[in-house]
Protein backbone atom coordinates (compact mmCIF):
# COMPACT_ATOMS: atom_id res chain seq x y z
CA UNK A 1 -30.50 -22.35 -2.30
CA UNK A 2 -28.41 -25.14 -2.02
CA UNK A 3 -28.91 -27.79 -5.11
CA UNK A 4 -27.17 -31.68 -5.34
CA UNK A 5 -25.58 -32.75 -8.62
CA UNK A 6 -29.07 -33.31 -10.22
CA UNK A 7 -30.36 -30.08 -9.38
CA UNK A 8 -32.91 -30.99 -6.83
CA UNK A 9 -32.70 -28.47 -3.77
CA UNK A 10 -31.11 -30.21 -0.58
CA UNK A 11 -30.62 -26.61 1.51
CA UNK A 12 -31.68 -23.15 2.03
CA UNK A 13 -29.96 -20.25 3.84
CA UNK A 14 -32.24 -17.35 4.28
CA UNK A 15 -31.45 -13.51 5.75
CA UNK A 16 -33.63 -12.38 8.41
CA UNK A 17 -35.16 -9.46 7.15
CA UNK A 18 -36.17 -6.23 9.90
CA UNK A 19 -33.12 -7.81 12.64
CA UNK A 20 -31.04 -5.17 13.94
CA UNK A 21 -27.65 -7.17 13.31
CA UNK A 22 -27.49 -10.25 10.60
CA UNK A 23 -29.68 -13.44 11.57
CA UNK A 24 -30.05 -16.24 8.46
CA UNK A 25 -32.55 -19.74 9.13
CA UNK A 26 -30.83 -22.81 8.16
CA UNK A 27 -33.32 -25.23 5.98
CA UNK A 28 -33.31 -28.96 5.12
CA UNK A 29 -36.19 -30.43 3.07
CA UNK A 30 -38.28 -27.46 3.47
CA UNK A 31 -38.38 -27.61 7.69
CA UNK A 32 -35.89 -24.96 9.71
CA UNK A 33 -32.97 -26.98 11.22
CA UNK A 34 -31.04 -23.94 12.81
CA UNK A 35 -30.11 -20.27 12.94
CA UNK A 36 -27.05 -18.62 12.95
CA UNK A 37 -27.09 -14.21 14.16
CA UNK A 38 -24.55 -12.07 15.00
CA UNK A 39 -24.03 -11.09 18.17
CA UNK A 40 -23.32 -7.21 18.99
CA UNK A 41 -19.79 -6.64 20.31
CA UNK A 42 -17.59 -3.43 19.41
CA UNK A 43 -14.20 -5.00 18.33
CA UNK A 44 -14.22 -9.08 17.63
CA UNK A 45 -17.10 -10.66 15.41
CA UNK A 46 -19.54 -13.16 17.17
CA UNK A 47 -22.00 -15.14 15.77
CA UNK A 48 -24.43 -17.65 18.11
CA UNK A 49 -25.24 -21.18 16.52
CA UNK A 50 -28.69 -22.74 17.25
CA UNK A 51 -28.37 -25.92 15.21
CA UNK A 52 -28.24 -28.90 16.05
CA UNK A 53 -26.73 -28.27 19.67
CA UNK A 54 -23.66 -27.18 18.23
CA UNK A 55 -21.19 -24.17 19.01
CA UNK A 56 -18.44 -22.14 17.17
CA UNK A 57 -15.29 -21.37 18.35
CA UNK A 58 -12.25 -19.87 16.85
CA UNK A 59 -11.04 -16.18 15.83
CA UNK A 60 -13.84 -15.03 13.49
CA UNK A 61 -11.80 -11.59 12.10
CA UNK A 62 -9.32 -14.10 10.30
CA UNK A 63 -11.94 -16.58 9.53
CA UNK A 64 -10.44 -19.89 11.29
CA UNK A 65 -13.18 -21.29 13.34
CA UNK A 66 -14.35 -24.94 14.15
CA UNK A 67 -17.20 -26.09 15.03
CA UNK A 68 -17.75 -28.46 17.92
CA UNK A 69 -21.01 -30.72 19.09
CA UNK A 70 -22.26 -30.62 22.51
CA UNK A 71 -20.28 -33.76 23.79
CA UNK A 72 -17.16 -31.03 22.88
CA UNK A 73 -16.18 -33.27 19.45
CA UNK A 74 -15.40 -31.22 16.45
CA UNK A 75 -17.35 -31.68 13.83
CA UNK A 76 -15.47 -28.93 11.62
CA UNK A 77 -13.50 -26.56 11.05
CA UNK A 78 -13.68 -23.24 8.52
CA UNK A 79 -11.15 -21.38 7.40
CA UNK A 80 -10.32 -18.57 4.69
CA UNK A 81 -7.81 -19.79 1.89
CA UNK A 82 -5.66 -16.29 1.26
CA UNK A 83 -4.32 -15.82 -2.46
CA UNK A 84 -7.34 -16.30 -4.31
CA UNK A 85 -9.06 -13.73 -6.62
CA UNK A 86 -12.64 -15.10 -5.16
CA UNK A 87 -13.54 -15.66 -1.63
CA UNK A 88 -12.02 -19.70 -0.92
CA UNK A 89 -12.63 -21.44 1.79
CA UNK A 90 -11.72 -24.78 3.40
CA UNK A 91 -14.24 -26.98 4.76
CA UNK A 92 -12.84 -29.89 7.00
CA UNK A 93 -15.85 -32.00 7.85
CA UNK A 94 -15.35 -34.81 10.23
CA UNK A 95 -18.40 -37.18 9.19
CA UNK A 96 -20.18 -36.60 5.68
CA UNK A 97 -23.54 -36.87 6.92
CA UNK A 98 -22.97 -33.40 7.94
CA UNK A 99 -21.41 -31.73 5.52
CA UNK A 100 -24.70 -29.80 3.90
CA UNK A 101 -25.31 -27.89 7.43
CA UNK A 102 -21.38 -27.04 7.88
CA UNK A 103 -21.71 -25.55 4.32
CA UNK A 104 -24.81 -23.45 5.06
CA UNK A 105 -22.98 -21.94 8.37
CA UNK A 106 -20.16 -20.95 6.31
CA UNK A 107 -22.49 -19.42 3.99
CA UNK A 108 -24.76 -17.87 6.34
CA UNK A 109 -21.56 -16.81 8.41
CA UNK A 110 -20.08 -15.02 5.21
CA UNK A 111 -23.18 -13.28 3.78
CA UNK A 112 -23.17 -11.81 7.31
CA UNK A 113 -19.56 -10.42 7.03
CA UNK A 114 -20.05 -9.57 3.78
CA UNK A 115 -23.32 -7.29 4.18
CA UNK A 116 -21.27 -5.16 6.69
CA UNK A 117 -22.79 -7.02 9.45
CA UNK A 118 -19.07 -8.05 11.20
């Protein structure tokens, strides 16, 4: 759950449960706006984006990825700060308005590394 400064909940990433490889549901206000599921390969992660019409591309191993709309503008890009005890990430978000769903791919992304799943 994804909360704003007052609390209220703005967001919600959710796993997939009984999915052979990782698949999370990206929600706004309660409705499903996307998902985001891994895709099976043997040696370089993949994930598949179904939100909003946008893709991902980049080099998902060392975590620098952007992601781009369907007229080919980026509307982000992701990437792994090294040097940290915790898990840091940079968030480069082209227009505010869509910050909240770039932060729930990154989340949804992660959880899915992070369970094994890359």
């Amino acid at each position: 759950m994804i909360s704003d400064a007052s609390g209220a909940q703005v967001g919600m990433v959710r796993e997939e449960a009984l999915t052979f490889l990782p698949r999370f549901a990206i929600f706004v206000g309660g409705a499903q706006v996307g998902q985001i599921s891994k895709a099976f390969t043997f040696f370089k992660p993949l994930f598949h984006l179904d939100c909003m019409g946008w893709r991902m591309e980049g080099n998902f191993l060392a975590w620098d990825y952007a992601i781009i709309d369907a007229a080919g503008t980026e509307v982000a890009t992701i990437s792994k700060e090294l040097l940290h005890w915790t898990d840091t990430y940079a968030l480069d978000v082209v227009d505010p308005k869509d910050a909240l769903y770039v932060l729930m791919i990154a989340l949804a992304i992660d959880a899915a590394k992070c369970s094994g799943g890359a």
